[in-house]
Protein backbone atom coordinates (compact mmCIF):
# COMPACT_ATOMS: atom_id res chain seq x y z
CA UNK A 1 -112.25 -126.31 -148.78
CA UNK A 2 -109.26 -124.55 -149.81
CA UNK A 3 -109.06 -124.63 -154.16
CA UNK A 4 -105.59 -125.69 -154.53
CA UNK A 5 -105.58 -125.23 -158.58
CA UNK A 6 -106.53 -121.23 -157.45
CA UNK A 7 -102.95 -121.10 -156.39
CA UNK A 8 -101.10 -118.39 -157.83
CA UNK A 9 -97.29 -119.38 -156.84
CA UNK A 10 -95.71 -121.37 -160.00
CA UNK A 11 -93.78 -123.56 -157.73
CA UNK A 12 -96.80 -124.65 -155.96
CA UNK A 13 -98.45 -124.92 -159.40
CA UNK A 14 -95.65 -127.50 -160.42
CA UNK A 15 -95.95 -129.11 -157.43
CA UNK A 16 -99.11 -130.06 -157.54
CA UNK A 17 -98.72 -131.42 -161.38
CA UNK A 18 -95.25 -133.14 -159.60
CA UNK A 19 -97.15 -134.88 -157.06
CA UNK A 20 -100.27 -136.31 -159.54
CA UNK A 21 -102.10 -135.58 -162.35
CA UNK A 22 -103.73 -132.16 -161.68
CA UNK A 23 -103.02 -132.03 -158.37
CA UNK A 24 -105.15 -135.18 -157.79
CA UNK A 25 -104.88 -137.62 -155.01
CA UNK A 26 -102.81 -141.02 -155.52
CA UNK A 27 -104.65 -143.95 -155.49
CA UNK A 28 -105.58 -145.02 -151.71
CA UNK A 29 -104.20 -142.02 -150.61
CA UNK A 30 -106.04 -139.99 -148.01
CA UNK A 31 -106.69 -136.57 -147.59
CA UNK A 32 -104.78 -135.49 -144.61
CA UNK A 33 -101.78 -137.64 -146.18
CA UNK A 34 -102.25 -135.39 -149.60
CA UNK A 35 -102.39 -132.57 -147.61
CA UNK A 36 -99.77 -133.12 -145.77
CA UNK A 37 -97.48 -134.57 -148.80
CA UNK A 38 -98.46 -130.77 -150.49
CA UNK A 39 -97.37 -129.21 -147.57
CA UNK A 40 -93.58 -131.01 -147.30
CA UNK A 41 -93.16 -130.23 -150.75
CA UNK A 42 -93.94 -126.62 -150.37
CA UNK A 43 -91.53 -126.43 -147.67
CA UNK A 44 -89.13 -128.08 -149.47
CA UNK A 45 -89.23 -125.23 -152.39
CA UNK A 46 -89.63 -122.63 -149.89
CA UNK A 47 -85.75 -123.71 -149.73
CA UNK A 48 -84.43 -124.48 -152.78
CA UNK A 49 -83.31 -121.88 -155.54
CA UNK A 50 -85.13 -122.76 -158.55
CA UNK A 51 -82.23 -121.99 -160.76
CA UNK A 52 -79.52 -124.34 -159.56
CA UNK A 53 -81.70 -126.41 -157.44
CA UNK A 54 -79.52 -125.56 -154.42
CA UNK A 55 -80.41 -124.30 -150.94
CA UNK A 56 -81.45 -120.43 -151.09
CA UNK A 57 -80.58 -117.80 -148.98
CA UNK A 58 -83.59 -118.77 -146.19
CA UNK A 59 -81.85 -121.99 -146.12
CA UNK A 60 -78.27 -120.65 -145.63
CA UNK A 61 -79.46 -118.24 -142.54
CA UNK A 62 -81.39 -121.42 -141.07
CA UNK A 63 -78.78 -123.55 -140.62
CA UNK A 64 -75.64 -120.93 -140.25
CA UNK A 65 -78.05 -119.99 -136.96
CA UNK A 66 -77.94 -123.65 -136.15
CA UNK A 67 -74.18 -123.92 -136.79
CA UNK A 68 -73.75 -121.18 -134.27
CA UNK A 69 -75.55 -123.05 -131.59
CA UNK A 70 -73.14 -126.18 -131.96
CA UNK A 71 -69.74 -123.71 -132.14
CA UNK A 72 -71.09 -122.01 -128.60
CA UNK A 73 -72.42 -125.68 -127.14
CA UNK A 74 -69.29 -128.09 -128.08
CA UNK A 75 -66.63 -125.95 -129.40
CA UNK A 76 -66.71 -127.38 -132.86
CA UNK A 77 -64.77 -126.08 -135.84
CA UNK A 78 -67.02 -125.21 -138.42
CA UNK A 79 -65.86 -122.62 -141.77
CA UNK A 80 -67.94 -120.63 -143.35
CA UNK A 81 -66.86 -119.66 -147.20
CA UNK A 82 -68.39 -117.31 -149.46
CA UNK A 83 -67.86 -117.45 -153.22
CA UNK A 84 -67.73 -115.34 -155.98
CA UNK A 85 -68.07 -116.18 -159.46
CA UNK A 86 -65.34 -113.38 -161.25
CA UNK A 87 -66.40 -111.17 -164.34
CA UNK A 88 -70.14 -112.45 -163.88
CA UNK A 89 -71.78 -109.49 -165.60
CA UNK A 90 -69.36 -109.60 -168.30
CA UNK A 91 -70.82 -112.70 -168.88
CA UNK A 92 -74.14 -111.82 -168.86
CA UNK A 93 -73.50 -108.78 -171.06
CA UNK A 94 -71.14 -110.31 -173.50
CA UNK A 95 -73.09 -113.68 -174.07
CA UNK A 96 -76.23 -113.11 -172.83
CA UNK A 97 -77.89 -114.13 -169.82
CA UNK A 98 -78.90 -117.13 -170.88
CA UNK A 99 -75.31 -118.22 -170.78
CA UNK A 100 -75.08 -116.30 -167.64
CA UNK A 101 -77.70 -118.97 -166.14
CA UNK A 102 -76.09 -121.55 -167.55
CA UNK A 103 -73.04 -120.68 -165.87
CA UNK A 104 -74.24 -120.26 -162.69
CA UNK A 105 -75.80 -123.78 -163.02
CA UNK A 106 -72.40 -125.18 -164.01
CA UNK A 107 -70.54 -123.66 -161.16
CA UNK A 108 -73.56 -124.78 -158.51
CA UNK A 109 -73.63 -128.67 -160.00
CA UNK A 110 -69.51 -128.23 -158.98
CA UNK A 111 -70.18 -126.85 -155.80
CA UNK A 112 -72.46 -129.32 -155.07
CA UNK A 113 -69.93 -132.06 -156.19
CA UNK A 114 -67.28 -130.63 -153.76
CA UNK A 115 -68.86 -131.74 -150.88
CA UNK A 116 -69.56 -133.73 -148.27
CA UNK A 117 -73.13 -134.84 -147.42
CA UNK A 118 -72.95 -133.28 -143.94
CA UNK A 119 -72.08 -129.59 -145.59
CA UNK A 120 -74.19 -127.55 -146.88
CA UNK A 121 -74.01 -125.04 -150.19
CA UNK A 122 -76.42 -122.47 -151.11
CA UNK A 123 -76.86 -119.99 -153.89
CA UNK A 124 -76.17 -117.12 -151.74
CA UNK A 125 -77.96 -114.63 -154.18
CA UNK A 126 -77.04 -113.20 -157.62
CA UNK A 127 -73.25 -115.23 -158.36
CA UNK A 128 -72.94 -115.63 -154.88
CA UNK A 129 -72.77 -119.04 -153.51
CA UNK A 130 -71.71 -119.74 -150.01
CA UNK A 131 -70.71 -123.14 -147.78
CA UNK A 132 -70.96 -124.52 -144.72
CA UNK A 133 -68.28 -126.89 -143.91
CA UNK A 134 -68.99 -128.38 -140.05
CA UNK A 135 -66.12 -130.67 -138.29
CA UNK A 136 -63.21 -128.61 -140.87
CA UNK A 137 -60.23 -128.35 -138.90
CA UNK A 138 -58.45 -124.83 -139.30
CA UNK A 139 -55.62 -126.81 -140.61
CA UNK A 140 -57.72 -128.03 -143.07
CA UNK A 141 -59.48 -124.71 -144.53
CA UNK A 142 -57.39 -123.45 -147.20
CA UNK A 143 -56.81 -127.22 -148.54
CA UNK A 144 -60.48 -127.08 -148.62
CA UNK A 145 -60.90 -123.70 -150.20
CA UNK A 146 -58.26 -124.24 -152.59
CA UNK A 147 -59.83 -127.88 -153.56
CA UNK A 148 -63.09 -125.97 -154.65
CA UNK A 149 -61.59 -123.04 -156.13
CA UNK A 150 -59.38 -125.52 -158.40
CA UNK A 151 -62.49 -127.28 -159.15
CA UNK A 152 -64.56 -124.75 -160.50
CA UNK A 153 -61.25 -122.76 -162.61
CA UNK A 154 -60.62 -126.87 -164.01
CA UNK A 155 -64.58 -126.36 -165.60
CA UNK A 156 -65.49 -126.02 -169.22
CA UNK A 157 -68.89 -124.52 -169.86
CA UNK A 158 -70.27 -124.82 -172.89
CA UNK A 159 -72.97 -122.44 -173.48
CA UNK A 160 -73.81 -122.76 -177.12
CA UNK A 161 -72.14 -125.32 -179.39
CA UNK A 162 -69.24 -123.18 -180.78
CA UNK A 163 -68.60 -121.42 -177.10
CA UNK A 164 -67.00 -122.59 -174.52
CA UNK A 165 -66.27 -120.64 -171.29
CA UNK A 166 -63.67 -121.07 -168.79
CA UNK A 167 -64.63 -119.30 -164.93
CA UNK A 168 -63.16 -118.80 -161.55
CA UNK A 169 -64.21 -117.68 -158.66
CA UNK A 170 -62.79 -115.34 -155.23
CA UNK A 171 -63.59 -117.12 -151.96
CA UNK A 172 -63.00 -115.61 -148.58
CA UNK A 173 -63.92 -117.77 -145.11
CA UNK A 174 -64.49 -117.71 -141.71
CA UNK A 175 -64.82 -119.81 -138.49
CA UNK A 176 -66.76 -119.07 -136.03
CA UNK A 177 -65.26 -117.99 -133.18
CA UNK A 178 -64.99 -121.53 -130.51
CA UNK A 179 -67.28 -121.37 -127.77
CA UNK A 180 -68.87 -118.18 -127.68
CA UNK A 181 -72.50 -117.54 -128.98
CA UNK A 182 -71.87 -115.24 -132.26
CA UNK A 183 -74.10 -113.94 -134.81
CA UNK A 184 -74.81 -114.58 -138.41
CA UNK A 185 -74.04 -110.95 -139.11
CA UNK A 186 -70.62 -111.20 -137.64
CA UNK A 187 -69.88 -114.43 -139.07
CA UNK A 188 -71.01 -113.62 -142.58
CA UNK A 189 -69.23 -110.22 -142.08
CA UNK A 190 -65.64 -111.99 -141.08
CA UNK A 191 -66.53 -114.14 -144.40
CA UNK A 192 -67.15 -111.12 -146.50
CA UNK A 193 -64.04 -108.93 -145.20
CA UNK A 194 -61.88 -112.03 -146.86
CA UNK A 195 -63.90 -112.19 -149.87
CA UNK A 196 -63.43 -108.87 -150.40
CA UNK A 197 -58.99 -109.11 -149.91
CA UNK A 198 -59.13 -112.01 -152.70
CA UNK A 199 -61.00 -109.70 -155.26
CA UNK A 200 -58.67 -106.23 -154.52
CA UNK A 201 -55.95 -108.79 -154.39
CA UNK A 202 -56.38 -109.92 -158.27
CA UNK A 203 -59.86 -112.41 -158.05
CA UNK A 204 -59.05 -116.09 -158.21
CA UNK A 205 -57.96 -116.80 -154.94
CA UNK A 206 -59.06 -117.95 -151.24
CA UNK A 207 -58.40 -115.99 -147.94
CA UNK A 208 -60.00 -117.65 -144.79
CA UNK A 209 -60.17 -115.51 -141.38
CA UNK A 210 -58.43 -118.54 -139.32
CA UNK A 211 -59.49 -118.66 -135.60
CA UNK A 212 -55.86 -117.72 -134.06
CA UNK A 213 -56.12 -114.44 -136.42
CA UNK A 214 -58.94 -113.64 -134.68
CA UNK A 215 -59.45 -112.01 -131.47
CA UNK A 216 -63.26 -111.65 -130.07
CA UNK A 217 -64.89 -108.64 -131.01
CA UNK A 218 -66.43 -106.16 -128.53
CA UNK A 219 -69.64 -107.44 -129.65
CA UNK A 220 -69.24 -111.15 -129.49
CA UNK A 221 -67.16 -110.34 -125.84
CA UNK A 222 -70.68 -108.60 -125.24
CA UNK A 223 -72.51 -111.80 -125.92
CA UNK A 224 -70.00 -114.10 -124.15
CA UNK A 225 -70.40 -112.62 -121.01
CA UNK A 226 -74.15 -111.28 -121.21
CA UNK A 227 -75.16 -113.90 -119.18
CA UNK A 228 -73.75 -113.07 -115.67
CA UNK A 229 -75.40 -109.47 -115.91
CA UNK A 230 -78.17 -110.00 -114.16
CA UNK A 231 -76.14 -111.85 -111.58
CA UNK A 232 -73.31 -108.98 -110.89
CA UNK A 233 -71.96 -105.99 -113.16
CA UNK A 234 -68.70 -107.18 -115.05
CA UNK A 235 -65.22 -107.05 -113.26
CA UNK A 236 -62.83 -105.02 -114.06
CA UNK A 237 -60.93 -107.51 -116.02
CA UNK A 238 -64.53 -108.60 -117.99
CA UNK A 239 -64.67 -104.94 -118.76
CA UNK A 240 -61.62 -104.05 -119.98
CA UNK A 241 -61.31 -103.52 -123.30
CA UNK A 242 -57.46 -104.21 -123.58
CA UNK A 243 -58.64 -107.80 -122.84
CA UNK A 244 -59.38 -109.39 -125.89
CA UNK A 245 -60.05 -113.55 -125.49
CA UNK A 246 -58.12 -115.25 -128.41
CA UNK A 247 -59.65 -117.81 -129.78
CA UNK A 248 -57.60 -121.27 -130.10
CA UNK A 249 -56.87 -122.77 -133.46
């Protein structure tokens, strides 16, 4: 029999003391159901940053892979945004990174509010958080974007009693590109290349990569017609690479 209380992992440790007293068994409970009630909740962590009690970055890859499977299947619009808190290590080295938690916990708990319960926000690692925003219209994006930038600037954190801090944050999107099977590397990449403009361009601002910017790359074109290789070798209009599929808005 497998010592549970040997387990090393704290969040398994506080699991354990979550689910009962020592790790015991509820009354009437059996074993398999105890077992199987430690193993959901490990799962369940496996996911979750333990700072801000968000989804962590094995989370966000899960279901952007998932997200990708719907865009290629139905054609759905679904943005991706990544966000930035600005000045973070100022933070952390002007008040401490205590404060520096505390802010990321404010921001998150905003995040968090921003959304619907179909989306999905993560703590994308360090003071990066990232969305993902399924049935968004690309008519809709920046509204969106702008709605949660707004919301987080609007914040006051206080992160002692006599200080008060006031954030914002750079957010750059993405949608995936309508019926063709992408990658999360792509995708995040589109994200990041506009995440990148709003922090040269000044910090405190949205950019979204909307889908009739876009043309598909060489890559994605790649994937899109991968398929029919083992049928016949690409025509000469499937190969050339002045033909570049725009994707509709």
């Amino acid at each position: 029999m497998i010592d549970l209380h040997a387990l090393r992992l704290d969040d398994a440790r506080a699991l354990l003391e979550h689910a009962g007293q020592d790790g015991e068994r509820e009354a009437g409970e059996s074993a398999a159901a105890y077992l199987q009630r430690m193993i959901d909740g490990l799962c369940e962590l496996s996911l979750r940053d333990p700072l801000t009690g968000l989804g962590n970055r094995r989370h966000f890859l899960a279901t952007l892979e998932r997200a990708i499977e719907v865009v290629a299947r139905s054609g759905e619009s679904i943005l991706l945004l990544l966000l930035d808190i600005d000045h973070f290590k100022q933070i952390n080295d002007t008040h401490g990174h205590l404060a520096g938690d505390q802010v990321l916990q404010a921001v998150a708990a905003c995040l968090a509010h921003c959304v619907r319960p179909m989306d999905t926000v993560v703590r994308y690692g360090g003071e990066e958080f990232a969305m993902i925003l399924p049935n968004c219209r690309p008519t809709c994006g920046r509204t969106v974007a702008e709605r949660v930038r707004r919301a987080v600037e609007s914040l006051s954190i206080a992160v002692t009693p006599l200080v008060t801090l006031k954030v914002t944050i750079s957010i750059g999107g993405a949608y995936a590109p309508e019926w063709v099977r992408s990658t999360t590397d792509l995708w995040i990449e589109r994200a990041d290349m506009q995440l990148y403009r709003a922090k040269a361009d000044g910090r405190n601002q949205a950019f979204l990569d909307l889908p009739h910017e876009i043309s598909v790359s060489a890559e994605e074109k790649g994937l899109l017609f991968s398929h029919f290789a083992g049928d016949a070798a690409p025509t000469d209009e499937a190969a050339d690479p002045a033909i570049q599929p725009r994707v509709n808005a």
